[in-house]
Protein backbone atom coordinates (compact mmCIF):
# COMPACT_ATOMS: atom_id res chain seq x y z
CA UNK A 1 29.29 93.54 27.34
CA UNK A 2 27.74 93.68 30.71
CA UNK A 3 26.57 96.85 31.79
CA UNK A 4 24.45 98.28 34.39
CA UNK A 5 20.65 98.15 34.52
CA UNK A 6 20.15 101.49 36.72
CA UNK A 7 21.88 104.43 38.16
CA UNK A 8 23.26 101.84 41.08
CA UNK A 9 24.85 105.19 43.15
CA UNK A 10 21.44 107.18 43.07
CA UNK A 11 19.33 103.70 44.03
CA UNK A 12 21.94 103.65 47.32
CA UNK A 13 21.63 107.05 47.85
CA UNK A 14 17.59 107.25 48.25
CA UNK A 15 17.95 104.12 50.79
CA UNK A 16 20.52 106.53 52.46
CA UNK A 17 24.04 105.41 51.48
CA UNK A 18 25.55 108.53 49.77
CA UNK A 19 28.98 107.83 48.21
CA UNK A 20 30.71 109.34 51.32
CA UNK A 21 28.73 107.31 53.89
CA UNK A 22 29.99 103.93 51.76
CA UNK A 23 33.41 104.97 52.48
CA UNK A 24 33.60 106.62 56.14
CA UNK A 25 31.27 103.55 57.13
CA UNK A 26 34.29 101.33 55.10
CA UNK A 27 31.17 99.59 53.38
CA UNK A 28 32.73 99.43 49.71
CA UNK A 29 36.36 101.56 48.85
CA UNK A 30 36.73 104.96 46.86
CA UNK A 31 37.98 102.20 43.57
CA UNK A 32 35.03 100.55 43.13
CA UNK A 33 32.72 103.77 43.87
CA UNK A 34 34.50 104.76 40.96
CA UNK A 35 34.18 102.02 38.50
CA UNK A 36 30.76 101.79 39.35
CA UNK A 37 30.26 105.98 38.73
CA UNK A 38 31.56 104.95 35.52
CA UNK A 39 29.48 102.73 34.76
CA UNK A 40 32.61 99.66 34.72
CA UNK A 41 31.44 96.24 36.75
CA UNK A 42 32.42 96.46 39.90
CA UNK A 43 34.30 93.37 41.69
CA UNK A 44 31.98 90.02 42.65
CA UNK A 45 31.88 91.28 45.97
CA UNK A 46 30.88 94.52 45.48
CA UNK A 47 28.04 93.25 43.62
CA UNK A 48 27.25 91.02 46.10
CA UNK A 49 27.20 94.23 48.56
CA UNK A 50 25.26 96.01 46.24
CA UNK A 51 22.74 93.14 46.24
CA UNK A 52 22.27 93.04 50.25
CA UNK A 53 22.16 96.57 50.70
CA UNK A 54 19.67 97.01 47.60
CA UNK A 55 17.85 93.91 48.25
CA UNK A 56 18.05 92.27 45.13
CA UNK A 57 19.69 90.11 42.33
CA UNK A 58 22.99 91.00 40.62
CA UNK A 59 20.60 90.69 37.80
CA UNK A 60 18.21 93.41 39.10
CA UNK A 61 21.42 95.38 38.53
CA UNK A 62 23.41 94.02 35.54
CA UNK A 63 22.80 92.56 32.18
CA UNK A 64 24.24 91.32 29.28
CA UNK A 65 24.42 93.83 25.42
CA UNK A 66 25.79 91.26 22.91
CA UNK A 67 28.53 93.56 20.63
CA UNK A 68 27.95 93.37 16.92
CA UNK A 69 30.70 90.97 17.06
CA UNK A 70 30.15 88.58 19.89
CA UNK A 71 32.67 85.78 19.04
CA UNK A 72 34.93 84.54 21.18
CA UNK A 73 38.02 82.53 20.02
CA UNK A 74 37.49 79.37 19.08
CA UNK A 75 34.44 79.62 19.17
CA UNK A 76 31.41 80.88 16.62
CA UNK A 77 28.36 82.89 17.39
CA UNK A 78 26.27 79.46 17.88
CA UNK A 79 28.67 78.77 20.77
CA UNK A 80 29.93 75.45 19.01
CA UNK A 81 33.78 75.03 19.48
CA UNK A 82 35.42 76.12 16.05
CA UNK A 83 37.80 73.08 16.08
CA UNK A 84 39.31 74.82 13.08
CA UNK A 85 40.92 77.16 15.18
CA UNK A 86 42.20 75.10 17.74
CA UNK A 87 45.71 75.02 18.38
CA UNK A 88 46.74 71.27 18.67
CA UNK A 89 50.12 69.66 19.37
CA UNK A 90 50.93 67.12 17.32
């Protein structure tokens, strides 16, 4: 799960960009204030507008929380393909 490393909203505001200055000044829309408030990863370029205005990396802002069960189809926990579960046409 990817989640956010800081209070993103508060860092803008004390550089001066206050939710409702974001919007009037069209720099990011009212939907991805919102995911962001709640704490859901905003779109790639969002983040990448987060990044100039906060001079930084997205991973100054994001990182990665394994969940107790990390696997992904087809694939185990080592991140070796699970040929097992492959779905093959024969």
């Amino acid at each position: 799960m990817l989640r956010y490393k800081m209070d993103v909203l508060q860092e803008l505001k004390t550089i001066g960009f206050s939710a409702y200055k974001l919007r009037k000044d069209k720099i990011m829309g009212e939907a991805q204030i919102q995911k962001i408030r709640t704490g859901e990863i905003a779109s790639k370029e969002t983040l990448n507008t987060l990044c100039k205005l906060l001079n930084c990396q997205p991973g100054d802002l994001i990182e990665y929380i394994p969940d107790e069960d990390n696997s992904v189809s087809g694939v185990d926990k080592t991140g070796k393909s699970d040929k097992n579960s492959q779905n093959h046409d024969s």
